[in-house]
Every structure is written in C-alpha cells, then in structure tokens.
N, C-alpha and C. Protein backbone atom coordinates (compact mmCIF):
# COMPACT_ATOMS: atom_id res chain seq x y z
N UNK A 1 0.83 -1.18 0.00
CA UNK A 1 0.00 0.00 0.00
C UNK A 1 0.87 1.24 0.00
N UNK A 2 0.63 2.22 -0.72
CA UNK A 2 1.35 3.94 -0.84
C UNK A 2 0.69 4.15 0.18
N UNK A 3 1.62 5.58 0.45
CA UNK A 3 1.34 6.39 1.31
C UNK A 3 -0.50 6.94 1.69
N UNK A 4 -0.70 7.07 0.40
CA UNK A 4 -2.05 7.77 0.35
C UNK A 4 -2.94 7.11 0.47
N UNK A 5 -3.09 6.05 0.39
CA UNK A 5 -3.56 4.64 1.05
C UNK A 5 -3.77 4.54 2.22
N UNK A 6 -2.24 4.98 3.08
CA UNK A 6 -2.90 4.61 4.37
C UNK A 6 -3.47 6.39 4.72
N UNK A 7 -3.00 7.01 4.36
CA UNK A 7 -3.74 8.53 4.04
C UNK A 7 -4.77 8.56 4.26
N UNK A 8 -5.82 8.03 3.38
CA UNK A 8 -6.94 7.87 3.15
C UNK A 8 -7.51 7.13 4.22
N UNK A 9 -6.91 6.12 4.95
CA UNK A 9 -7.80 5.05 5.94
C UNK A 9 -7.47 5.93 7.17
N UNK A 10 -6.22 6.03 7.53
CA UNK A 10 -6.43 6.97 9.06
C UNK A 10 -7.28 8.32 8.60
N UNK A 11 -7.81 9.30 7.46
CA UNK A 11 -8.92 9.80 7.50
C UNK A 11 -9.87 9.04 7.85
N UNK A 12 -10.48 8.16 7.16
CA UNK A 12 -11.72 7.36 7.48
C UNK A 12 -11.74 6.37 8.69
N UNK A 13 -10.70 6.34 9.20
CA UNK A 13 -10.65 5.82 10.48
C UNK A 13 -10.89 6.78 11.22
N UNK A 14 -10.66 8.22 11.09
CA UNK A 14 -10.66 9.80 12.23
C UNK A 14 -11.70 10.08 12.15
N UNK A 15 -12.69 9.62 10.98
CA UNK A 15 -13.98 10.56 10.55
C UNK A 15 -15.04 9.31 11.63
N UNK A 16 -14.46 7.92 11.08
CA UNK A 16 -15.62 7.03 12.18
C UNK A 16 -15.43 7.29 13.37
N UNK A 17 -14.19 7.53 14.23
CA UNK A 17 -13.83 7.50 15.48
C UNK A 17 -15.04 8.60 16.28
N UNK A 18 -14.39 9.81 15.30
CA UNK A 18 -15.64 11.12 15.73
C UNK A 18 -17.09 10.89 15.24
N UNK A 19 -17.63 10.60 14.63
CA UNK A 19 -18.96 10.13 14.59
C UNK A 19 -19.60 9.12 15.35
N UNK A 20 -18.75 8.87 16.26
CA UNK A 20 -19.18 7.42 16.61
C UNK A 20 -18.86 7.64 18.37
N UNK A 21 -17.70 8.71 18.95
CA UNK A 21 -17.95 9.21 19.66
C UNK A 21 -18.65 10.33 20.29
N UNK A 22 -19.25 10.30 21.28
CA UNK A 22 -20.38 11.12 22.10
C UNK A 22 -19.57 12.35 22.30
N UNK A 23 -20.39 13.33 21.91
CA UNK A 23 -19.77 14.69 22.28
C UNK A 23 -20.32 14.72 24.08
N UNK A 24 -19.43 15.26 24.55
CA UNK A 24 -19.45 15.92 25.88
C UNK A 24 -20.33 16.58 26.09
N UNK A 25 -21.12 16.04 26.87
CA UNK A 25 -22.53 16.65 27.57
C UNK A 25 -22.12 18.24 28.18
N UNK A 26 -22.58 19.22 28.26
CA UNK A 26 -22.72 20.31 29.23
C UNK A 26 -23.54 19.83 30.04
N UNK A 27 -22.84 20.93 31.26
CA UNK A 27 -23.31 20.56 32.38
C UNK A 27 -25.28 20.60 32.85
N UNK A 28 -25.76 20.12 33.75
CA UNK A 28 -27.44 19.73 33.45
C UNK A 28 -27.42 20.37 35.14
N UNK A 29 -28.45 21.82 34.92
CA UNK A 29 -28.59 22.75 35.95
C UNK A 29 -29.27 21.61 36.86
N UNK A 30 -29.55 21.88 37.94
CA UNK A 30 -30.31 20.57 38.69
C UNK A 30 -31.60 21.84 39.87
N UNK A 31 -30.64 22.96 40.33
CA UNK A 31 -31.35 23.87 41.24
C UNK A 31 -30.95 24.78 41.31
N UNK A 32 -30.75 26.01 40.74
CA UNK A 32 -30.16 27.43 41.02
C UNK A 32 -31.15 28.46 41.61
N UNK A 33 -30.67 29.32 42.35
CA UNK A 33 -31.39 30.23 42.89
C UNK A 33 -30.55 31.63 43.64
N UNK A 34 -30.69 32.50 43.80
CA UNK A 34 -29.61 33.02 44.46
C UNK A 34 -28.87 33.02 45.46
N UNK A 35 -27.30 32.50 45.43
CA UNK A 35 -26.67 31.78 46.28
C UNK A 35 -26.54 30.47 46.44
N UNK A 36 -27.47 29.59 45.38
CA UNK A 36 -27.23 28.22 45.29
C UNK A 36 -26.93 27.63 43.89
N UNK A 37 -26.51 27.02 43.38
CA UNK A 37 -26.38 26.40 42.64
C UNK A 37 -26.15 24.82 42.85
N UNK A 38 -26.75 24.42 41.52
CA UNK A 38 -26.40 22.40 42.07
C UNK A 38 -26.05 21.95 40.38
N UNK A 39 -25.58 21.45 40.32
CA UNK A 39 -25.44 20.72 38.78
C UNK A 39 -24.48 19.57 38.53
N UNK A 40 -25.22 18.91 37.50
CA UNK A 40 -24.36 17.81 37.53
C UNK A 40 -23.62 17.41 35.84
N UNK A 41 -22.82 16.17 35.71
CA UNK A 41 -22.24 16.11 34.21
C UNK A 41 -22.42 15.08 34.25
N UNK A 42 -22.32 14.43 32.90
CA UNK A 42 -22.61 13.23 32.17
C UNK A 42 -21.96 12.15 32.98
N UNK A 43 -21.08 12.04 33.60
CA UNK A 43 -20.44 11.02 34.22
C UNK A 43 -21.34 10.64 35.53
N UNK A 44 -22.24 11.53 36.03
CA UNK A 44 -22.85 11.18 37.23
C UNK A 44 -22.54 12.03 38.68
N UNK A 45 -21.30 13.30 38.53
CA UNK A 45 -20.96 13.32 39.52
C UNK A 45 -21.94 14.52 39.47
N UNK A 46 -22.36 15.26 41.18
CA UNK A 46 -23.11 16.21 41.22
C UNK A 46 -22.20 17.45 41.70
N UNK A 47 -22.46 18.54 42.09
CA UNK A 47 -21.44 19.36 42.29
C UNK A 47 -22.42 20.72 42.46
N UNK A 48 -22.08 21.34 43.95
CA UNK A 48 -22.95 22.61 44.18
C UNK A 48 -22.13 23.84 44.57
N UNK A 49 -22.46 24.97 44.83
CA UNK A 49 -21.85 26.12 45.39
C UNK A 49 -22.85 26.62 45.95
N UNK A 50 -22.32 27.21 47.31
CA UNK A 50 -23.08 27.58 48.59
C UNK A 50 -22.83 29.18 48.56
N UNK A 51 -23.03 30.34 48.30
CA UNK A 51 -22.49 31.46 48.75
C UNK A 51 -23.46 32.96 49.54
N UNK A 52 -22.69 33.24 50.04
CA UNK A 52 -22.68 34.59 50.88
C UNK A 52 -21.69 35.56 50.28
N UNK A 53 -22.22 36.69 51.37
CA UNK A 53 -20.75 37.51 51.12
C UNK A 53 -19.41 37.49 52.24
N UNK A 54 -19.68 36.19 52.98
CA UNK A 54 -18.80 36.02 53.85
C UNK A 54 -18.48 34.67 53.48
N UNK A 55 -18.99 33.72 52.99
CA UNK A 55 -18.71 31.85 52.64
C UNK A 55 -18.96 31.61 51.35
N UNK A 56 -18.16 30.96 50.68
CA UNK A 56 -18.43 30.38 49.64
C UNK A 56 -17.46 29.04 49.60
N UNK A 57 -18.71 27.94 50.08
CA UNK A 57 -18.63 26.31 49.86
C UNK A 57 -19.03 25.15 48.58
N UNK A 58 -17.95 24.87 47.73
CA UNK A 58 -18.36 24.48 46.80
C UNK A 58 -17.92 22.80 47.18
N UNK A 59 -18.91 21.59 46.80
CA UNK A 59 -18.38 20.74 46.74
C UNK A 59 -18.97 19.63 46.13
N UNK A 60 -18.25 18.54 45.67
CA UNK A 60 -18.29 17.58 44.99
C UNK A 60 -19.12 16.31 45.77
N UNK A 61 -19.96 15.76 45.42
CA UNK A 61 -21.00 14.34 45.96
C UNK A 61 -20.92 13.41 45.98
N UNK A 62 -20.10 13.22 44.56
CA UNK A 62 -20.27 11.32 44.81
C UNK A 62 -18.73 11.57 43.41
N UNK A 63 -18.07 10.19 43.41
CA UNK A 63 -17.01 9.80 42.50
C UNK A 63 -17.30 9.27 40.91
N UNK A 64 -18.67 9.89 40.13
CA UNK A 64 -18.95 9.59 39.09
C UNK A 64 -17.64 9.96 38.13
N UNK A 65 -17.07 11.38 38.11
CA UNK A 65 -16.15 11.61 37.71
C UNK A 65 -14.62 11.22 38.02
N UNK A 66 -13.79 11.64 37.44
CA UNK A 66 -12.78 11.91 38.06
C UNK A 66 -12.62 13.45 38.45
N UNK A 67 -11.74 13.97 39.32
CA UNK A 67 -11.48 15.59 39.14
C UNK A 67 -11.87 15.72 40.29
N UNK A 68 -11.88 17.01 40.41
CA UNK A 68 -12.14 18.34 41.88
C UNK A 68 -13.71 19.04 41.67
N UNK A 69 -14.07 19.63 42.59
CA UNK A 69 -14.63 20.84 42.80
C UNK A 69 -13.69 22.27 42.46
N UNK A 70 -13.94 22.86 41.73
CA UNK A 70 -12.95 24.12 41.79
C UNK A 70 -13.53 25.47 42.08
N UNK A 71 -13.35 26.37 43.05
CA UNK A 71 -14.04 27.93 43.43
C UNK A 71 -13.33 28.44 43.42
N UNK A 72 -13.70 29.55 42.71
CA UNK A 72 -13.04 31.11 42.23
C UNK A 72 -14.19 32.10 42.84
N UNK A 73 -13.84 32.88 43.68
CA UNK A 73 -14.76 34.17 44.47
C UNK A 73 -14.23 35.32 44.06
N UNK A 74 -14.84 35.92 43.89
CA UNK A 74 -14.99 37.85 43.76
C UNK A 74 -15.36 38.77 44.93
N UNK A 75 -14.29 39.22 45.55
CA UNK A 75 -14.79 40.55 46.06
C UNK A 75 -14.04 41.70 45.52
N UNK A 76 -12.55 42.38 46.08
CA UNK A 76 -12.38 43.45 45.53
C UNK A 76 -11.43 43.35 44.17
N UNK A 77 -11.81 41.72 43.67
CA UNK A 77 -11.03 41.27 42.47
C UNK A 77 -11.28 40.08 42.76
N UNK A 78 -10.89 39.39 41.21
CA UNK A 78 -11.11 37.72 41.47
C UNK A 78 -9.73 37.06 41.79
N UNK A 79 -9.90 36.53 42.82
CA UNK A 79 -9.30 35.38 43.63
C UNK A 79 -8.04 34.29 42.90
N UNK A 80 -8.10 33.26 43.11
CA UNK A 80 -7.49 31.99 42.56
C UNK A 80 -8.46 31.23 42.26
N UNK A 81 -8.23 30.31 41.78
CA UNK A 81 -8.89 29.36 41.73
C UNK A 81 -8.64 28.19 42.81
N UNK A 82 -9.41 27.42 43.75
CA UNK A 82 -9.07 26.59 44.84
C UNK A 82 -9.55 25.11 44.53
N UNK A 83 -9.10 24.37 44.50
CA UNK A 83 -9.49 22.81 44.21
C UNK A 83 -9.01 21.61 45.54
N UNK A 84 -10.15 20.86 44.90
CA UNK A 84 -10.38 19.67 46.18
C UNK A 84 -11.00 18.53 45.26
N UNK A 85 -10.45 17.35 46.23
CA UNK A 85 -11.44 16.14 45.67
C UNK A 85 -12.98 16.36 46.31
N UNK A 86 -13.75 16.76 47.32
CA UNK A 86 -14.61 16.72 47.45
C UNK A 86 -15.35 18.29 47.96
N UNK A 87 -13.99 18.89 48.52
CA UNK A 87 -15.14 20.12 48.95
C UNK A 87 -14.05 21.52 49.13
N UNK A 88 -14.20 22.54 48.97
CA UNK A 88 -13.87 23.67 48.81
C UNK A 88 -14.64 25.03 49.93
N UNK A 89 -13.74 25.44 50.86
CA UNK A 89 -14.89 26.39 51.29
C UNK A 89 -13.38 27.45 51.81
N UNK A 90 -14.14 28.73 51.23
CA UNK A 90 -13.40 30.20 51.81
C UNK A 90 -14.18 31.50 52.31
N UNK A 91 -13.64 32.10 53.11
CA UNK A 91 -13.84 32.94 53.53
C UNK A 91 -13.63 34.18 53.37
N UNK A 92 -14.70 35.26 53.53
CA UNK A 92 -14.69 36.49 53.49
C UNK A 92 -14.30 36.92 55.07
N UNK A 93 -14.02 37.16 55.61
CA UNK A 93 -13.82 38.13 56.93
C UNK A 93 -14.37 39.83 57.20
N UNK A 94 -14.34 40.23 55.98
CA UNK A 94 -14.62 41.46 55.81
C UNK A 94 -16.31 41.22 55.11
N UNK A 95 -16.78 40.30 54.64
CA UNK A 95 -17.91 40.07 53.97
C UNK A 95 -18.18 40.32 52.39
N UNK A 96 -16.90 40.59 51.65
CA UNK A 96 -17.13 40.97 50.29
C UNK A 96 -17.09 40.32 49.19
N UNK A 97 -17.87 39.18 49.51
CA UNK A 97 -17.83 38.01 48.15
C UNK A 97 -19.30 38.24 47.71
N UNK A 98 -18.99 39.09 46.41
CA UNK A 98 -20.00 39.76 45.47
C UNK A 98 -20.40 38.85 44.20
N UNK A 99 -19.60 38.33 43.79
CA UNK A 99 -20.12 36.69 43.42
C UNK A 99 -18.76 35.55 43.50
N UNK A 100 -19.22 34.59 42.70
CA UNK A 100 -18.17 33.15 42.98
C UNK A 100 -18.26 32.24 41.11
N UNK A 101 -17.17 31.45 41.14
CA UNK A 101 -17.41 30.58 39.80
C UNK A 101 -17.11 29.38 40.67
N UNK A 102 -18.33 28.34 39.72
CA UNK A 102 -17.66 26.88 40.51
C UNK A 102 -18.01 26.21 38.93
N UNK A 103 -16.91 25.62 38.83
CA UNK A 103 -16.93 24.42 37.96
C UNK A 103 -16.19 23.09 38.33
N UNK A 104 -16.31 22.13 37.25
CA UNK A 104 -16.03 20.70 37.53
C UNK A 104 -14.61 19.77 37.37
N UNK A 105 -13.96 20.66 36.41
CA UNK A 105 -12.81 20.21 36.16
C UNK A 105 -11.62 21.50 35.97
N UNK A 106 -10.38 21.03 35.68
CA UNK A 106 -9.67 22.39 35.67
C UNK A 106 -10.20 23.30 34.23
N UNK A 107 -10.23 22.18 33.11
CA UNK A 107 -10.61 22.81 31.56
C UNK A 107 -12.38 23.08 31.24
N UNK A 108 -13.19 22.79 32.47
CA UNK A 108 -14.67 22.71 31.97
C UNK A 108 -14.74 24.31 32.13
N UNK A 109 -16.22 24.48 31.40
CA UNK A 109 -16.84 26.18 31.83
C UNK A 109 -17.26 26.31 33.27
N UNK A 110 -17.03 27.26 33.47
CA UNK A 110 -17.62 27.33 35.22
C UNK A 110 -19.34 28.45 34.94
N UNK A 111 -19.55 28.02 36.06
CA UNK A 111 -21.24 28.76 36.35
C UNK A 111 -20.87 29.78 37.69
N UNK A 112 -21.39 30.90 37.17
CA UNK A 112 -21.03 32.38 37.90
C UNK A 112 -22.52 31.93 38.88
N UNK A 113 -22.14 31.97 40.41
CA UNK A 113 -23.26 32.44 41.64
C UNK A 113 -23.04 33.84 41.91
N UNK A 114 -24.50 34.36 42.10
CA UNK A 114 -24.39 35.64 43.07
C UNK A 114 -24.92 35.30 44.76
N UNK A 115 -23.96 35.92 45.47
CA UNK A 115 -24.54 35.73 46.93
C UNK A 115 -25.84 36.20 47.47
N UNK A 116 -26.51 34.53 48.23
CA UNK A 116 -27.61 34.78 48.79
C UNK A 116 -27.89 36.25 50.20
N UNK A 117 -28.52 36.83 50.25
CA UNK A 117 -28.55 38.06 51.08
C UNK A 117 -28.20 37.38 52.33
N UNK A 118 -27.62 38.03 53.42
CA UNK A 118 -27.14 37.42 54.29
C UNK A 118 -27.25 38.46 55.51
C-alpha cells in the first residue's frame, strides 16, 4: 500500500472514530437560585456552590467523575482558583464576596453564583 492509502484510511478511520464518539454533555442545571447552585455532568458526579458575602462552599458528591470541585470568588477582584477532591470552602472576613465561579474540572466552563442576602 502507498502512502495515500494509508492517508486515506487513518482519515476514514478519524472521521468514524468522531462520529461514533459522544460529544461531551454540558453541564445539566439541577437547582439554582440566588446563592445556590447544584449541577451535575454526564459522568454522574453532582457538584454545588453555597455562597454569601462572607462563605463560599463548593463541593463535589459522589465519585462519578474523576477531578475536583474548583471555586473562584470575587470581592475586591477575582481570587485563585481553589481545588479539592470533594469540597472547597473560603472565607470572606470582611464580607465581600460579590459573586463566585464553581466548575467541575480544571478545563470545563464554570457557572457564575451571586450571593444569597445574608
């Protein structure tokens, strides 16, 4: 077989691979409200964020996935990002966490909370 031969089959081997694999679910809201969020991903795992303007607790439920919980908070600028296998929680002292991001993995989109009145 030439080159273009096998050319041609690792295309049509790349084109079945991707047709045939499942695109990546986005994440499936479960309960949002202000200051709560809950949501979960295709693998099964669930994952919430708790916030105030003094707490923001984000954490992971069960081992459907692999990965962390990850929270990023806002008060007079955004933060770091903080990761855990199951749970994440920081503090305001001064009370100025004006909102928070929690997502599921280091590369997923995260979902912006605003803090419940407190």
């Amino acid at each position: 077989m030439g080159k273009r031969t096998f050319t041609v089959l690792g295309t049509i081997a790349a084109a079945f691979m991707l047709a045939t694999t499942p695109a990546s679910a986005a994440d499936s809201i479960l309960e949002k409200e202000k200051g709560w969020l809950m949501f979960t991903r295709s693998c099964g795992s669930v994952y919430s964020l708790d916030l105030s303007t003094v707490k923001a607790t984000g954490i992971k439920y069960n081992t459907g996935c692999q990965g962390h919980v990850w929270v990023r908070v806002h008060g007079n600028g955004w933060g770091d990002w903080h990761h855990d296998k199951h749970q994440v929680t920081l503090n305001s002292p001064h009370g100025k966490f004006d909102k928070a991001l929690v997502k599921s993995c280091a590369d997923c989109d995260a979902h912006t909370v605003y803090p419940k009145n407190t």
